[in-house]
Protein backbone atom coordinates (compact mmCIF):
# COMPACT_ATOMS: atom_id res chain seq x y z
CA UNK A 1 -73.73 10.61 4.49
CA UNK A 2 -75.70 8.63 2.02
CA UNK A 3 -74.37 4.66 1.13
CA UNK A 4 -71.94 3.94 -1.23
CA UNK A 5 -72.95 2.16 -4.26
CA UNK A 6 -70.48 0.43 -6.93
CA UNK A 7 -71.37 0.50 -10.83
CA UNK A 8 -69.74 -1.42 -13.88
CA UNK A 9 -68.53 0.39 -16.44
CA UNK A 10 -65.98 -0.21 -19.33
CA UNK A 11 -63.27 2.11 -21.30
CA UNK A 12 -64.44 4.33 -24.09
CA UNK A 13 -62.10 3.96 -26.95
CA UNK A 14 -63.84 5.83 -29.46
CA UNK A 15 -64.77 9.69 -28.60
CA UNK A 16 -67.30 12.11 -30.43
CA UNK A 17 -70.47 13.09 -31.19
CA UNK A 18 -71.25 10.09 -33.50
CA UNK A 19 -69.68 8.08 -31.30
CA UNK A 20 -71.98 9.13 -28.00
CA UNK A 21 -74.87 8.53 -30.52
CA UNK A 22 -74.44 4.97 -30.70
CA UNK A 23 -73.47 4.66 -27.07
CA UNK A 24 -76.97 6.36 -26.26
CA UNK A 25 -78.70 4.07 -28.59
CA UNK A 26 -77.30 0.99 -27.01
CA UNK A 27 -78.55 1.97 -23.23
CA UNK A 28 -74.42 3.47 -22.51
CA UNK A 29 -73.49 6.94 -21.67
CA UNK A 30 -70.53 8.23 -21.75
CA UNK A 31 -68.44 9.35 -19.32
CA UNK A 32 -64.86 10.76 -17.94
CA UNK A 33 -62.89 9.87 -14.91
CA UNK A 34 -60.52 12.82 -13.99
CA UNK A 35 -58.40 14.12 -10.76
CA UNK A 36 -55.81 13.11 -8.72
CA UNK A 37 -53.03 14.20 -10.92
CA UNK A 38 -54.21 11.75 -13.37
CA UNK A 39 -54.98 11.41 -17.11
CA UNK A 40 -58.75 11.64 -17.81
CA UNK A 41 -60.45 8.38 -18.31
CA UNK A 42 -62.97 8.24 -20.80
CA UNK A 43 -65.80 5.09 -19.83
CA UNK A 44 -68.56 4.40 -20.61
CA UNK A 45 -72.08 3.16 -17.96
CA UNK A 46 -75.62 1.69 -18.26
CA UNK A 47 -77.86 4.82 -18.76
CA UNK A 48 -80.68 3.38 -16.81
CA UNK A 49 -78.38 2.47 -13.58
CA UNK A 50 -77.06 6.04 -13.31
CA UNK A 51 -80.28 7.57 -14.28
CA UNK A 52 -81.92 5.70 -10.88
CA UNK A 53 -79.35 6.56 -9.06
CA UNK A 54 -80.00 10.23 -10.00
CA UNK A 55 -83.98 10.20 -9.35
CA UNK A 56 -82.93 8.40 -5.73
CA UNK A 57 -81.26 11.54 -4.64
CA UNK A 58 -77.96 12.57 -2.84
CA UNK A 59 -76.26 11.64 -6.31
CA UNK A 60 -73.82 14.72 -6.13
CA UNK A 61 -73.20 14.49 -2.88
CA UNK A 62 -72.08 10.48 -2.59
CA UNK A 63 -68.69 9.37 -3.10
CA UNK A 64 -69.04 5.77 -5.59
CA UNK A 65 -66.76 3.18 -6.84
CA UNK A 66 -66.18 2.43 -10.73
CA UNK A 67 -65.36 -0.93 -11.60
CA UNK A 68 -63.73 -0.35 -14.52
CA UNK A 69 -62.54 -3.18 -16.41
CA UNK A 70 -61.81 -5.25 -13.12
CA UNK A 71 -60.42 -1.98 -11.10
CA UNK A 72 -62.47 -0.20 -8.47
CA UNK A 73 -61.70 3.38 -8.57
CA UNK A 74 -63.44 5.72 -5.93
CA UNK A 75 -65.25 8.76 -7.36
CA UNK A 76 -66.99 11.20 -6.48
CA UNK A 77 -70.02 12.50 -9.35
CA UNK A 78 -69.17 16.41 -10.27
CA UNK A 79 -71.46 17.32 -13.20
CA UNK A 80 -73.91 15.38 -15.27
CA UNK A 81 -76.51 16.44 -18.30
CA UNK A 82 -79.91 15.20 -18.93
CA UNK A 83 -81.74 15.82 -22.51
CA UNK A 84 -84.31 18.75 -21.44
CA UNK A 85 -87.07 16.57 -23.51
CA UNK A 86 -86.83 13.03 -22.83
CA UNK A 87 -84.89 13.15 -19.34
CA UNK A 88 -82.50 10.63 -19.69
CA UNK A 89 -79.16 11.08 -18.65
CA UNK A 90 -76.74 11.89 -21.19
CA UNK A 91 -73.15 12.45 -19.89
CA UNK A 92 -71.67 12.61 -16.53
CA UNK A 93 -68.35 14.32 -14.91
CA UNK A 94 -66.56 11.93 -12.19
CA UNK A 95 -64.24 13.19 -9.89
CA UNK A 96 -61.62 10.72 -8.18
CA UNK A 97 -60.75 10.87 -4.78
CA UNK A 98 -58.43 8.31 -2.64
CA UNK A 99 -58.91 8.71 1.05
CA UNK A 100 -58.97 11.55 3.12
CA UNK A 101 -59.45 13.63 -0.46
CA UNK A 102 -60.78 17.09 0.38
CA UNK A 103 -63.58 17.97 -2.01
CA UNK A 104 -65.69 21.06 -2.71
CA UNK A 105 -69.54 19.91 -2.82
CA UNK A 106 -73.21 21.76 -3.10
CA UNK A 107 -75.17 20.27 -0.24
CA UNK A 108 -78.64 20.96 -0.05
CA UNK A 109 -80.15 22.39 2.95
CA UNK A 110 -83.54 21.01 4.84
CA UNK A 111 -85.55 23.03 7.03
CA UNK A 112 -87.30 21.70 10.08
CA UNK A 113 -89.28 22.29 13.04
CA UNK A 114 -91.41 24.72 10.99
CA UNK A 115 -94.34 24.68 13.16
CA UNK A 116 -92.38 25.70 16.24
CA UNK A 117 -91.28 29.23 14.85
CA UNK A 118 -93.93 31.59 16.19
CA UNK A 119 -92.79 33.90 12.85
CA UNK A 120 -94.36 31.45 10.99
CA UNK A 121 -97.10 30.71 13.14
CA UNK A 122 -98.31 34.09 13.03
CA UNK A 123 -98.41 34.06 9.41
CA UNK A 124 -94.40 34.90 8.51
CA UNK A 125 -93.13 33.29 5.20
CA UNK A 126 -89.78 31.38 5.61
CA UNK A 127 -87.43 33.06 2.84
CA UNK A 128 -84.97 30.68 1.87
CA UNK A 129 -81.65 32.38 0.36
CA UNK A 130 -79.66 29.43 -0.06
CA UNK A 131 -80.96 25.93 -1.51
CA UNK A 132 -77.44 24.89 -1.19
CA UNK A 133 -74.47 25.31 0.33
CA UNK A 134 -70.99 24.92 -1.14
CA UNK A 135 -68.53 22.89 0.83
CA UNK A 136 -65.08 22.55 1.73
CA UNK A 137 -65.15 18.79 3.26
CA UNK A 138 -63.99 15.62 3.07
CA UNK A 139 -64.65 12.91 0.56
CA UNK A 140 -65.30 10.72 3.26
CA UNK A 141 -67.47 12.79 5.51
CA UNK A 142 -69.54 14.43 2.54
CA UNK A 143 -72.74 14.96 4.71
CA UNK A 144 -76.44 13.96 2.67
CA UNK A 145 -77.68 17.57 3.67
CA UNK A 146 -77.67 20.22 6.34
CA UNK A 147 -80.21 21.24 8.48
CA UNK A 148 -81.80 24.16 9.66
CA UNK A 149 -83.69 24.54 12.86
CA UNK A 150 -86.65 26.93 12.46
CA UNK A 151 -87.51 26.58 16.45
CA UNK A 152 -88.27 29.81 17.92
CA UNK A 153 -87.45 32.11 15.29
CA UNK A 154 -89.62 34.95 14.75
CA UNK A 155 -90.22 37.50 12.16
CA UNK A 156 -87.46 39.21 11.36
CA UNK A 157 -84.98 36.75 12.24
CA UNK A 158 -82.22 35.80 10.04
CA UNK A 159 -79.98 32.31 9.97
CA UNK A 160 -76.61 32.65 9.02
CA UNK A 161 -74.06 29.96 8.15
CA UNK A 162 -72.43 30.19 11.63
CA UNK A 163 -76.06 29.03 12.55
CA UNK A 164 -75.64 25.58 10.88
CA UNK A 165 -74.20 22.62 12.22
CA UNK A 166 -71.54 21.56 9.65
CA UNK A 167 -69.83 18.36 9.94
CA UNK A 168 -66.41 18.17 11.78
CA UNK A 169 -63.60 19.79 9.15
CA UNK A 170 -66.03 21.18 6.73
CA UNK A 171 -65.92 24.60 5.71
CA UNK A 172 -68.31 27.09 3.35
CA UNK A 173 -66.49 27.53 0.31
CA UNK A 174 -67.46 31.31 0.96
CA UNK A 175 -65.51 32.08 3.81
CA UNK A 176 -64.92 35.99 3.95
CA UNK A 177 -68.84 36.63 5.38
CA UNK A 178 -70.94 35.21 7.64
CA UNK A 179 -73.44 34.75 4.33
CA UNK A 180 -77.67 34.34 4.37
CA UNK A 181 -79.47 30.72 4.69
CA UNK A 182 -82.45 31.84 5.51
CA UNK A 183 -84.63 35.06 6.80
CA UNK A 184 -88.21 34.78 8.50
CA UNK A 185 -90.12 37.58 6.60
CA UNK A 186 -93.43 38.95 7.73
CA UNK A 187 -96.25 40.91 5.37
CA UNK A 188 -95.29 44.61 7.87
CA UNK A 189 -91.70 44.11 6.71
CA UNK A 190 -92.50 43.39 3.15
CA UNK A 191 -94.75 46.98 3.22
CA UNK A 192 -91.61 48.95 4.95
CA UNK A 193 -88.97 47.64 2.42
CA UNK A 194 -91.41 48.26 -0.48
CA UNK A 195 -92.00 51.95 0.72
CA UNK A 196 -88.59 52.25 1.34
CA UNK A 197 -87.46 51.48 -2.05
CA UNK A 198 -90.37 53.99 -3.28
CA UNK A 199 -89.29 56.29 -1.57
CA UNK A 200 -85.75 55.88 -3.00
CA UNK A 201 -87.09 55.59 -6.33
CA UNK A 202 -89.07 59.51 -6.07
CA UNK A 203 -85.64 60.88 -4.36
CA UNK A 204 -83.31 59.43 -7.55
């Protein structure tokens, strides 16, 4: 689980397009609070202390604490837009969560041991399926990323989800199949599967 952080940020009064404008202008973007049977809370944050905290990584996936105004509220970031040009961050989603919250989270997924698969030794390609995984899990127990362990896999070999270590009480949001991470592919298989297909192709 990555470390908690804490950032400032005030109530947004005023709501709009015009309104964000001059918020952007000023080094603020706006944002909303929202969850736990509460009213959304429009705020507003310092663009460049949420934009580093974005470029440091495992923003999505880190539960934070708002001081707004003087009270700490615990959150959890859920969605957040950056301007395709200039790449600053323009407006971000915050999900609250008090303790023992359960929360539904993409958490990306890190391969290692790479040069221990003989698939890939022998010149295999490691096919990732999934990037990310969606989680059941929770807020408090959010892990940073799951890992794969490519050790003695060969070519042909497939990881499932039931392969992965999750963290205790976390389940894939997809739970009716034992889904795809990950398949060691090799150039002989790539051939079969492309005659295969042509061959389907001539029979339709």
């Amino acid at each position: 689980m990555s470390q908690s952080y804490e950032l400032k940020a005030e109530t947004r009064e005023r709501v709009g397009k015009g309104s964000s404008r001059e918020l952007r202008r000023n080094g603020l973007i706006p944002a909303v609070i929202y969850g736990d049977k509460q009213a959304p809370l429009s705020i507003v944050l310092s663009t460049k202390e949420v934009t580093m905290k974005i470029h440091a990584g495992g923003f999505m996936t880190t539960v934070a604490t708002l001081d707004v105004n003087g009270e700490k509220i615990r959150v959890l970031p859920k969605d957040y837009q950056l301007d395709p040009v200039r790449d600053f961050t323009m407006h971000v989603d915050f999900l609250r969560v008090s303790k023992g919250s359960q929360v539904s989270v993409q958490v990306p997924v890190h391969f290692e041991n790479e040069e221990k698969s003989p698939g890939l030794k022998q010149g295999g390609t490691l096919n990732i399926v999934r990037h990310e995984v969606e989680l059941n899990v929770s807020a408090d127990n959010i892990p940073e990323f799951l890992t794969v362990d490519l050790s003695g896999l060969k070519i042909g070999d497939t990881v499932h989800i039931s392969d992965v270590k999750l963290p205790a009480g976390a389940t894939p949001v997809i739970a009716d199949r034992d889904f795809t991470v990950a398949t060691i592919a090799g150039r002989a298989q790539e051939v079969e599967v492309e005659e295969e297909e042509a061959e389907g192709e001539a029979e339709a």
